[in-house]
Protein backbone atom coordinates (compact mmCIF):
# COMPACT_ATOMS: atom_id res chain seq x y z
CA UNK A 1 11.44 -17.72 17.26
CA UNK A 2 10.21 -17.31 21.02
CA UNK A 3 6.21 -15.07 20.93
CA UNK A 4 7.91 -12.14 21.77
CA UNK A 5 9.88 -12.33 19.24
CA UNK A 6 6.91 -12.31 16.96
CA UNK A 7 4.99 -9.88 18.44
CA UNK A 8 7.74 -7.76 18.30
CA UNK A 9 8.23 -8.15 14.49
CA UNK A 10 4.97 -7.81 13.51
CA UNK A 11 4.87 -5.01 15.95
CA UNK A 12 7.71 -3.28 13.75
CA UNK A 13 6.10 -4.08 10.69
CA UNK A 14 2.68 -3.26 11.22
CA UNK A 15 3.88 0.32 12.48
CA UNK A 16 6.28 0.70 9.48
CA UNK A 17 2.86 0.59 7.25
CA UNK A 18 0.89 3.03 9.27
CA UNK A 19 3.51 5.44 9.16
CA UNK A 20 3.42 4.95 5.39
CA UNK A 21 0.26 5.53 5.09
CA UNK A 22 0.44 8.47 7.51
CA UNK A 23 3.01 10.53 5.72
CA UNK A 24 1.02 9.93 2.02
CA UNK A 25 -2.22 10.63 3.11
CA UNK A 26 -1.32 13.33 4.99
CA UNK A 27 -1.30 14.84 0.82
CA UNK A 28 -4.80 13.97 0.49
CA UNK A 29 -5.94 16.63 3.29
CA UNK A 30 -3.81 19.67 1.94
CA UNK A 31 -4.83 19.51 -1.57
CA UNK A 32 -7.35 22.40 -0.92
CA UNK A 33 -4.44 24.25 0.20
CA UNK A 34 -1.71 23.21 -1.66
CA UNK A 35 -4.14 24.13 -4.79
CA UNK A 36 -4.55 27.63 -3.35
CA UNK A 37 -0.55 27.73 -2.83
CA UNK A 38 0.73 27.25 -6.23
CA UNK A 39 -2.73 27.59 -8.12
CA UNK A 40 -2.90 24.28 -9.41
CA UNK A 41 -6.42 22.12 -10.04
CA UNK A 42 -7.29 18.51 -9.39
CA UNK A 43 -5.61 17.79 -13.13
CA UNK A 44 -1.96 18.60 -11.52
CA UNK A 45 -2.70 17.09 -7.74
CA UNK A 46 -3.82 13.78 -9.61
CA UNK A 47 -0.80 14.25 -11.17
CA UNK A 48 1.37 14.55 -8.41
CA UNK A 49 -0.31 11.52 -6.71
CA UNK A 50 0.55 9.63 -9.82
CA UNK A 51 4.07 10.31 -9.58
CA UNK A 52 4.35 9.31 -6.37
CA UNK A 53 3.13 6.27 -7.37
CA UNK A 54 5.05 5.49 -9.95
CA UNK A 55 7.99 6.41 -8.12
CA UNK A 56 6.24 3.95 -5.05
CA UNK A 57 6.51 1.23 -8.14
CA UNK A 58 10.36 1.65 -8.81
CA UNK A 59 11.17 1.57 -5.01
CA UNK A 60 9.61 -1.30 -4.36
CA UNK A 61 11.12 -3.17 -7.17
CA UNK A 62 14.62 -1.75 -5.85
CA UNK A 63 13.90 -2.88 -2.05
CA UNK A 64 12.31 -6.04 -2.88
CA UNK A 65 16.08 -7.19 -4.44
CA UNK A 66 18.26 -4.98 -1.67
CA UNK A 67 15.68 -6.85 1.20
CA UNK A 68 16.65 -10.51 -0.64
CA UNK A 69 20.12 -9.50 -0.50
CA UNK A 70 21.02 -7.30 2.95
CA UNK A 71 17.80 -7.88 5.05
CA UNK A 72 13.95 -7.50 5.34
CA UNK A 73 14.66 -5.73 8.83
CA UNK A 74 17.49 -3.81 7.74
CA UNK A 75 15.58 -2.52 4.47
CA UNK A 76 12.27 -1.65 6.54
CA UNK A 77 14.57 1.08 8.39
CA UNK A 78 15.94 2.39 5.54
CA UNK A 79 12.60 2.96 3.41
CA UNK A 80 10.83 4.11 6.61
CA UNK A 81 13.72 6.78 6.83
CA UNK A 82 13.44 7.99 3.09
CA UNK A 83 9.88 8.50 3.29
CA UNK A 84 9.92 10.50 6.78
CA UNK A 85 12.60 12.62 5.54
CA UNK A 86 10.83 13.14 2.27
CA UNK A 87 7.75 14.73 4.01
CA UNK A 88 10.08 16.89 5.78
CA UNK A 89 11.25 18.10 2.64
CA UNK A 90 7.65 18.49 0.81
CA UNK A 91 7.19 21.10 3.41
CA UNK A 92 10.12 23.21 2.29
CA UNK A 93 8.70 23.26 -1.16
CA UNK A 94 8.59 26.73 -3.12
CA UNK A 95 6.64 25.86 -6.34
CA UNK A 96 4.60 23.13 -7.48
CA UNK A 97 7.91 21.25 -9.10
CA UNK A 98 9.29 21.41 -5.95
CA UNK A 99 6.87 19.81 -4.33
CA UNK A 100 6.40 16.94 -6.98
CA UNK A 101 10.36 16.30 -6.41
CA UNK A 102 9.79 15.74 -2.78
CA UNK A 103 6.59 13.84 -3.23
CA UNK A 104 8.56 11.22 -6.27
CA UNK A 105 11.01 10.60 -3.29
CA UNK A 106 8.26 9.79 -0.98
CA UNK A 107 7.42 7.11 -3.45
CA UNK A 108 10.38 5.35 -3.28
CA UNK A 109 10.67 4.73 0.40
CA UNK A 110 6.93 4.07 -0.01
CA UNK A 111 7.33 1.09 -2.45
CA UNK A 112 9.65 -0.71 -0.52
CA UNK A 113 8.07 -0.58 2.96
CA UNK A 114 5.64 -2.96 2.20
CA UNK A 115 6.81 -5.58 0.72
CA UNK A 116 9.69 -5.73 2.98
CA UNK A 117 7.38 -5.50 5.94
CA UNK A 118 5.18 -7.92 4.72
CA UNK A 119 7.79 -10.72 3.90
CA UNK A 120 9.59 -10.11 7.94
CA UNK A 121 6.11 -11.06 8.84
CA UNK A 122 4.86 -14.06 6.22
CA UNK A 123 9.19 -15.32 6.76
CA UNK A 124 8.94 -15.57 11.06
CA UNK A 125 5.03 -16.35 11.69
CA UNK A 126 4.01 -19.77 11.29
CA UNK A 127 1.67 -21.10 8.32
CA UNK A 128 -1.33 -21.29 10.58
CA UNK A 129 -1.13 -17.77 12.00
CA UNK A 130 0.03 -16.26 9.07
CA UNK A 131 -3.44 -14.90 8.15
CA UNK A 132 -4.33 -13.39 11.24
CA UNK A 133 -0.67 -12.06 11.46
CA UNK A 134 -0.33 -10.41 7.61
CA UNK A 135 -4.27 -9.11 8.60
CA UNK A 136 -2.83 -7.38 11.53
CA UNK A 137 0.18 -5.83 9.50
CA UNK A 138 -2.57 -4.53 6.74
CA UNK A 139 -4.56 -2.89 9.69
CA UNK A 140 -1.45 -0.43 10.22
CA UNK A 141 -2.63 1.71 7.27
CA UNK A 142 -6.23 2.37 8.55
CA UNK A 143 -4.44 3.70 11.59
CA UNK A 144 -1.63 5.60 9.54
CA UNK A 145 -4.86 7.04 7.31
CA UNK A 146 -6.85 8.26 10.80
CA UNK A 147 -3.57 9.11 12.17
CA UNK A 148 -3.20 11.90 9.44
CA UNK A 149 -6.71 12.70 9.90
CA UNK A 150 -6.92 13.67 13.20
CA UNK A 151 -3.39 15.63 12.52
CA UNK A 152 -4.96 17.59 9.55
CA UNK A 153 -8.39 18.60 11.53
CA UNK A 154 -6.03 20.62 13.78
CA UNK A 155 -2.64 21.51 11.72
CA UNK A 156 -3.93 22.72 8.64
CA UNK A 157 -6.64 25.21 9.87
CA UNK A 158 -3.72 26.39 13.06
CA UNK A 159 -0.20 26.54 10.98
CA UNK A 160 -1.04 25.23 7.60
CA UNK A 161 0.17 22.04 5.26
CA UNK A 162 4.56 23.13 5.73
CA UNK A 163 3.80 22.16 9.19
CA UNK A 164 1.73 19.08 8.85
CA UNK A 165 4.39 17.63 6.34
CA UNK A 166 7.21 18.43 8.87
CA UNK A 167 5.07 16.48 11.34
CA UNK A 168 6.09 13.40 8.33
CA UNK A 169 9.34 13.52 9.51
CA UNK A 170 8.80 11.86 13.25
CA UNK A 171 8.36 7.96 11.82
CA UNK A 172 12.07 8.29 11.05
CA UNK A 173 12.58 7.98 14.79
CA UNK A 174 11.00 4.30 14.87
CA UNK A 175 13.84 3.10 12.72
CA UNK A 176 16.45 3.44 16.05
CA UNK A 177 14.01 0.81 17.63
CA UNK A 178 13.92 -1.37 14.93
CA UNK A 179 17.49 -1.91 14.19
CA UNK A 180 17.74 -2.41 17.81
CA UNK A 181 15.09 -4.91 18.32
CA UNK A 182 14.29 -6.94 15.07
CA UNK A 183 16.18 -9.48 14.15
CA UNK A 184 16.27 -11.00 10.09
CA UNK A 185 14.27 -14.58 10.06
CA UNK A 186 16.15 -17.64 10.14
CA UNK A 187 15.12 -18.85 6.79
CA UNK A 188 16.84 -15.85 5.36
CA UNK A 189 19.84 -16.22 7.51
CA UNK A 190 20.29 -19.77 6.19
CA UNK A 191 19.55 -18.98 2.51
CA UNK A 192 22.49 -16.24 2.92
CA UNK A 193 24.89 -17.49 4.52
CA UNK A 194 25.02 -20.37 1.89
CA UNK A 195 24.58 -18.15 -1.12
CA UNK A 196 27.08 -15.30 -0.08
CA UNK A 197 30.02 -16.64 -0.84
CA UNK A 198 29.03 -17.30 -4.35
CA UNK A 199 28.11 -13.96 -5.40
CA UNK A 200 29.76 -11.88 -7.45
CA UNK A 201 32.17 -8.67 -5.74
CA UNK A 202 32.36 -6.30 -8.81
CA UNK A 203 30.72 -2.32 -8.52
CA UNK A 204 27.98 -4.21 -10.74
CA UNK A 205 27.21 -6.91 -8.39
CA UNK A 206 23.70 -5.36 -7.88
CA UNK A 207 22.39 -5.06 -11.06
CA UNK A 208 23.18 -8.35 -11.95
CA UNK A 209 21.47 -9.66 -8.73
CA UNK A 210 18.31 -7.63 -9.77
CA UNK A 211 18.50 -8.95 -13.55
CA UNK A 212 18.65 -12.66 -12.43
CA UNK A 213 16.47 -12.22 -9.24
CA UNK A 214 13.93 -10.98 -11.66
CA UNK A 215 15.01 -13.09 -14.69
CA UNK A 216 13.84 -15.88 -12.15
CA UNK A 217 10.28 -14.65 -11.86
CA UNK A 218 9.70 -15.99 -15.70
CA UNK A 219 10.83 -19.08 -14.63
CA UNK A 220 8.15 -21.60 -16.30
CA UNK A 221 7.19 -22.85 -12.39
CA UNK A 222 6.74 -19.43 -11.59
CA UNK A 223 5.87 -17.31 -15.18
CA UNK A 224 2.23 -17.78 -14.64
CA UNK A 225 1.77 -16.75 -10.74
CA UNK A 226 4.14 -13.67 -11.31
CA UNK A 227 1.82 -12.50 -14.61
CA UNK A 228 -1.85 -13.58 -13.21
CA UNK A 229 -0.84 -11.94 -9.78
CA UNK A 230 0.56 -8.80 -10.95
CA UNK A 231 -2.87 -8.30 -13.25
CA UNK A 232 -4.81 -9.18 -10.01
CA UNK A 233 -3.09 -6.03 -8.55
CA UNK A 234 -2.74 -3.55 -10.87
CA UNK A 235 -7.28 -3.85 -11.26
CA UNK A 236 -7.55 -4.09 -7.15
CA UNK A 237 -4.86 -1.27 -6.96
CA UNK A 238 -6.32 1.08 -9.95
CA UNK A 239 -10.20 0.54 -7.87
CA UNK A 240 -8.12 1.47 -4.83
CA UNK A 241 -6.08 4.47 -5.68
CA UNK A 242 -8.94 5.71 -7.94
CA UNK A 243 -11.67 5.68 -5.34
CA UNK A 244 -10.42 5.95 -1.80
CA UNK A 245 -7.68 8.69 -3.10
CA UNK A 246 -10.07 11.34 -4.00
CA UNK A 247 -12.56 10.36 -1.42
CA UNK A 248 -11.17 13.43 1.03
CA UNK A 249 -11.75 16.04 -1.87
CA UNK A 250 -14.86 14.54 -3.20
CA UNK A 251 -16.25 15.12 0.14
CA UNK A 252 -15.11 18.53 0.87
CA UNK A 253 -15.73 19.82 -2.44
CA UNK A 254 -18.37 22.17 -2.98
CA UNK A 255 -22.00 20.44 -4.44
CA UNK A 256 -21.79 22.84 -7.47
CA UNK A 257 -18.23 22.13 -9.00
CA UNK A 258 -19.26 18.02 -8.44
CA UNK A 259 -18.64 17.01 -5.05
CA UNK A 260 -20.43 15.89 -1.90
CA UNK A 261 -20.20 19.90 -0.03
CA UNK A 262 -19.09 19.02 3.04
CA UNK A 263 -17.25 21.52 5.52
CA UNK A 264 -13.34 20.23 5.69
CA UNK A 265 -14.18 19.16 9.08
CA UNK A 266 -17.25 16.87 8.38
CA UNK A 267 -15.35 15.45 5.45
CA UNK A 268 -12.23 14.97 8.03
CA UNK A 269 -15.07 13.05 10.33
CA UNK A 270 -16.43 10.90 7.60
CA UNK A 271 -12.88 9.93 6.56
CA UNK A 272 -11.95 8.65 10.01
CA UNK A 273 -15.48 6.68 9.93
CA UNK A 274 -14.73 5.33 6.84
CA UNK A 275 -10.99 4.18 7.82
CA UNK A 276 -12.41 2.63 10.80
CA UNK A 277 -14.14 0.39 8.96
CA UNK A 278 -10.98 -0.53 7.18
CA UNK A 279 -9.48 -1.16 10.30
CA UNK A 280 -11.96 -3.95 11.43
CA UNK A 281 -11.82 -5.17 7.67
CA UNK A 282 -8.06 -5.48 7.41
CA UNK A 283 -8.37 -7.25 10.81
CA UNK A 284 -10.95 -9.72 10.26
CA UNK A 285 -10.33 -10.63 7.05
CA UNK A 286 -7.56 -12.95 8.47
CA UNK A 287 -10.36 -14.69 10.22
CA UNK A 288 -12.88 -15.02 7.36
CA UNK A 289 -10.23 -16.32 4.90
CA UNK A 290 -9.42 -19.29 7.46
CA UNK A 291 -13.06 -20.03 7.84
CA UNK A 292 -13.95 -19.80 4.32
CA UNK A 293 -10.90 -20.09 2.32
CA UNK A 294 -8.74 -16.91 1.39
CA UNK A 295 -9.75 -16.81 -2.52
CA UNK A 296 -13.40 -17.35 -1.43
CA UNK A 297 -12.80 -13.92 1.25
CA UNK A 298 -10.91 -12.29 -0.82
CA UNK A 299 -13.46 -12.19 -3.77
CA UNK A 300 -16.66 -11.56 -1.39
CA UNK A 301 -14.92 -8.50 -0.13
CA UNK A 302 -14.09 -7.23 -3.67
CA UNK A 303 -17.43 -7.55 -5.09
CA UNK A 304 -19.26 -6.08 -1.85
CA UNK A 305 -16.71 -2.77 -2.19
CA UNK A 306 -18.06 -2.71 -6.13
CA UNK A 307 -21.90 -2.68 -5.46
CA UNK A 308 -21.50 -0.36 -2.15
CA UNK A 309 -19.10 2.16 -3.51
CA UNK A 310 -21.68 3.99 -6.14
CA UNK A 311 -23.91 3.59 -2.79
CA UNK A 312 -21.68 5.56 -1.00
CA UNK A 313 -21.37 8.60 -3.53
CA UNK A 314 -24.78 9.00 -4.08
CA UNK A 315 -25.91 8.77 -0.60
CA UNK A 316 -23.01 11.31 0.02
CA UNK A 317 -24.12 13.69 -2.39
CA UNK A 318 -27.55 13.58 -0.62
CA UNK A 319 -26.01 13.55 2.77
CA UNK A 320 -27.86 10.62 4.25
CA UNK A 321 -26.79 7.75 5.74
CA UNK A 322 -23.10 8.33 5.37
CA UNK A 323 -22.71 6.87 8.81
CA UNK A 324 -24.18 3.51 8.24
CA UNK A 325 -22.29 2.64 4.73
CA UNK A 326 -19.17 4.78 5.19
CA UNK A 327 -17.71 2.51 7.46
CA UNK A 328 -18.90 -0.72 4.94
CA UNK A 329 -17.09 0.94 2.30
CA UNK A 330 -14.04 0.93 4.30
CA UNK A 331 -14.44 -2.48 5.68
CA UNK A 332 -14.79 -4.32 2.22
CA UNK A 333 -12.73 -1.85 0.00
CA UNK A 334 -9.49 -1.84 2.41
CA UNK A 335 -9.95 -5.18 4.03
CA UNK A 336 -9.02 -7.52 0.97
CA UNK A 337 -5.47 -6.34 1.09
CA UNK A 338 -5.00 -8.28 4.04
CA UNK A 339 -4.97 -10.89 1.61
CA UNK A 340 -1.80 -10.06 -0.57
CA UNK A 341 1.15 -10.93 1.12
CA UNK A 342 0.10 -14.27 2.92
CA UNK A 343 -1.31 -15.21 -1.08
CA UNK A 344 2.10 -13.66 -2.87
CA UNK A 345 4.37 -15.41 -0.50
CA UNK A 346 3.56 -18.88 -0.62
CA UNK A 347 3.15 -18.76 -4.09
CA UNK A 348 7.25 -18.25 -4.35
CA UNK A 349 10.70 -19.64 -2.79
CA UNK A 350 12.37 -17.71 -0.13
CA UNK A 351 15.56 -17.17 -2.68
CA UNK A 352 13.30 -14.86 -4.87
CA UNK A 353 9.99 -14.13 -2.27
CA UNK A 354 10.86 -10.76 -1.55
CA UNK A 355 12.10 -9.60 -5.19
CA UNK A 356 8.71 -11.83 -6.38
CA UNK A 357 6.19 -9.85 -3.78
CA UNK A 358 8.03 -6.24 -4.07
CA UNK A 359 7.62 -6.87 -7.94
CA UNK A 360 4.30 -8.07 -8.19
CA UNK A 361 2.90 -5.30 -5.69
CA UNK A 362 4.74 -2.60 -7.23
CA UNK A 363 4.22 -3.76 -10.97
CA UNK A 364 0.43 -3.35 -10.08
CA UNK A 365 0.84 -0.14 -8.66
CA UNK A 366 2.92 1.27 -11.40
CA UNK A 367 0.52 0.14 -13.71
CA UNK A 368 -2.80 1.79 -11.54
CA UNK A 369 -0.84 5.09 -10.97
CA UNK A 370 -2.33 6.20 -13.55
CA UNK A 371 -5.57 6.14 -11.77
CA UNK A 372 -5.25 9.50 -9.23
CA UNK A 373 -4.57 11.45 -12.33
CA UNK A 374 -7.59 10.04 -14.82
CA UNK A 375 -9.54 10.57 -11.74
CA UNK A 376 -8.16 14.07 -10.86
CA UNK A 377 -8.45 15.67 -14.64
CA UNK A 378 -12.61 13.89 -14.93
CA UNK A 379 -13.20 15.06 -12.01
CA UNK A 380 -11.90 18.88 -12.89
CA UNK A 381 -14.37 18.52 -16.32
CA UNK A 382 -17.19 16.24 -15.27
CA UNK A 383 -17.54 16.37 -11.27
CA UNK A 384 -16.44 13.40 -8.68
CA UNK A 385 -19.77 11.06 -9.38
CA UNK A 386 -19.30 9.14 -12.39
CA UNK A 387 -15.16 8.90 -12.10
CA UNK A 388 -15.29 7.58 -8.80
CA UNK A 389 -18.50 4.61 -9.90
CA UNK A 390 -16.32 3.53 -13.24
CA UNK A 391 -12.89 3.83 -10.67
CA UNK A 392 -15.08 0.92 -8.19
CA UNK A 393 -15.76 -1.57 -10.89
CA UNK A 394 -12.16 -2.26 -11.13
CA UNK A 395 -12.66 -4.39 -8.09
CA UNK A 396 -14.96 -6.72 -10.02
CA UNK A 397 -11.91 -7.49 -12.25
CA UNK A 398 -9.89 -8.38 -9.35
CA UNK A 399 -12.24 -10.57 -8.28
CA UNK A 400 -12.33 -13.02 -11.05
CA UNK A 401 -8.53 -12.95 -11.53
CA UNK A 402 -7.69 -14.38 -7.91
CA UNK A 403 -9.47 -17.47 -9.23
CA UNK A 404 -6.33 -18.18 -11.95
CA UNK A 405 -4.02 -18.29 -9.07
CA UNK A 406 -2.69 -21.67 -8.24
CA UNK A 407 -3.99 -23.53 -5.25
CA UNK A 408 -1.82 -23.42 -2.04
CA UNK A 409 -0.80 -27.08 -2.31
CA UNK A 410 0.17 -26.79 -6.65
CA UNK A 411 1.93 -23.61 -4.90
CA UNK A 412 3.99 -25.69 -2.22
CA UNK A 413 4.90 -28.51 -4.65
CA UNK A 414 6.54 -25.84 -6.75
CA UNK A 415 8.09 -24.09 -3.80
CA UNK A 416 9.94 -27.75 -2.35
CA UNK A 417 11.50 -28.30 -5.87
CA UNK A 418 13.49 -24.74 -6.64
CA UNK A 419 16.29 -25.38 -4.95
CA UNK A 420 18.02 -24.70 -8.28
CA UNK A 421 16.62 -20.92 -8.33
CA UNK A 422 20.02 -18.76 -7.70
């Protein structure tokens, strides 16, 4: 595949994860009004966020067999389009079930977009740019996350949250370019062209595909990657979703009822500083892992997020020096991410890689979704402090299961010999 080529698929798939994380973050900003809406606490918005998530968990699982079977490129169009349209139809929402419908659908184009995304990328660059590239692609959501930011300091106070979720709807129009530009990587193209005319043609063709494709994860070669990995997640995800979820509220909630008291519009500014921080860490963690070995990054960064996170809410809470370890936070609590897909997709055969990353990914977040609610329904009872410092050590636990991973070359060895994986 020529450079442009490459640029232009990581191009597509980077921008497919910043409009993800543009259309759910854009969430985290009208909680204050949303709550006013349909009189609803934290309790019920945790909720909400945990339904989306779980949601997020079955449509990744879905797209990561649909992307082994019709296309990475093809299914990054189609999840991009379900979540646009989805935040279109959050902002025609009349009640608080309404809006939970809309928000479950959300999830499901969510869940696929990454790991689809993410295996275009780890399938077309080559082995020794693969770090930098997958870094790149991780960046996308500190830009999504600012993007929504900046739209929320002027949409909600102007025309309110129906009109920042119908601003969700415009990444459905980068799916036209996409189709038109991307093109499905050769090692996929050669896998199906020899596998399709053994497949089965009956209405239940699918669901057998998904039962073997994930039958095949439990493979002995495989069994103990697929577990290890998935428990690796589901801690860094549950630290993740925990923390950096409420982080917008937390910091615009009032000092008396547990948060940092912030106006909405410093807490807006403090979010962007924070997510630019994320930005360089998603970016140069490709960089560190090649200098010092990806397990070796990928634990540093998880262990700095643990001891600076409780920083960061007390200092916040005190309002000093927000500016100096904001962005920190955001560098070494986003930036390990960038780690995922290059680790998930060696670790697997390019018959099952997409069903195996979608899975893993999505098995951890389905298991952490959990996390926005716990956090939500402390928080309404006990204040944002001591939630948010338990949520952080989660990353600690993710830090000592990367170490059961195997190596990349045990990986490989396994990799040459499953030729016999249908």
């Amino acid at each position: 595949m020529t450079s442009a080529r490459l640029r232009l698929t990581l191009a597509a798939a980077t921008m497919g994860w910043a409009l993800d994380a543009f259309d759910f973050t854009l969430f985290l900003f009208a909680i204050p009004q949303l709550a006013s809406t349909f009189n609803f606490g934290t309790g019920f918005a945790g909720f909400i966020l945990t339904c989306t998530l779980i949601c997020s968990a079955i449509g990744g699982l879905v797209f990561g067999v649909l992307a082994d079977k019709h296309g990475r490129a093809r299914m990054l169009s189609v999840t991009i389009i379900i979540y646009s349209l989805a935040s279109l139809g959050s902002a025609t929402a009349q009640d608080e079930w309404q809006l939970l419908l809309w928000r479950c659908l959300l999830g499901l184009g969510m869940g696929g977009e990454w790991a689809t995304g993410a295996t275009l990328v780890a399938e077309t660059w080559p082995p020794h740019k693969r770090n930098k590239a997958l870094a790149l692609m991780q960046s996308g959501w500190a830009l999504g996350f600012i993007a929504s930011a900046l739209l929320s300091q002027y949409v909600l106070p102007a025309w309110g949250w129906r009109a920042l979720f119908a601003f969700g709807a415009l990444p459905a129009l980068v799916t036209f370019w996409i189709r038109a530009k991307i093109e499905e990587p050769h090692e996929w193209l050669v896998h199906r062209a020899r596998t399709a005319l053994d497949e089965p043609k009956h209405d239940l063709a699918f669901f057998d595909s998904m039962g073997q494709q994930i039958a095949a994860l439990f493979d002995p070669r495989w069994r103990r990657s697929f577990i290890t990995a998935s428990a690796m997640v589901a801690c860094v995800m549950f630290g993740v979703w925990g923390f950096f979820t409420w982080l917008p509220a937390f910091l615009a909630t009032p000092s008396d009822k547990g948060g940092a008291g912030l106006t909405f519009l410093k807490s807006v500014n403090w979010t962007i500083a924070l997510q630019s921080g994320a930005f360089i860490g998603y970016v140069s963690f490709g960089w560190v892992a090649d200098a010092i070995g990806r397990k070796r990054a990928y634990s540093i960064y998880l262990v700095m997020a643990a001891i600076l996170a409780p920083i960061f809410v007390h200092l916040a809470k005190s309002g000093s020096s927000l500016m100096l370890i904001g962005p920190l936070v955001g560098l070494f609590g986003h930036g390990h991410f960038s780690a995922l897909a290059p680790m998930l997709s060696e670790l697997f055969p390019v018959q099952i890689r997409a069903t195996a990353q979608s899975t893993i990914y999505n098995t951890g977040r389905g298991i952490s979704a959990s996390a926005p609610w716990l956090i939500g329904a402390m928080a309404e009872r006990y204040g944002f402090s001591a939630p948010l410092i338990a949520a952080s050590g989660f990353f600690v636990a993710a830090a000592i299961a990367v170490h059961m991973l195997p190596d990349q070359k045990t990986a490989s060895r396994w990799r040459e010999s499953a030729s016999d994986v249908s």
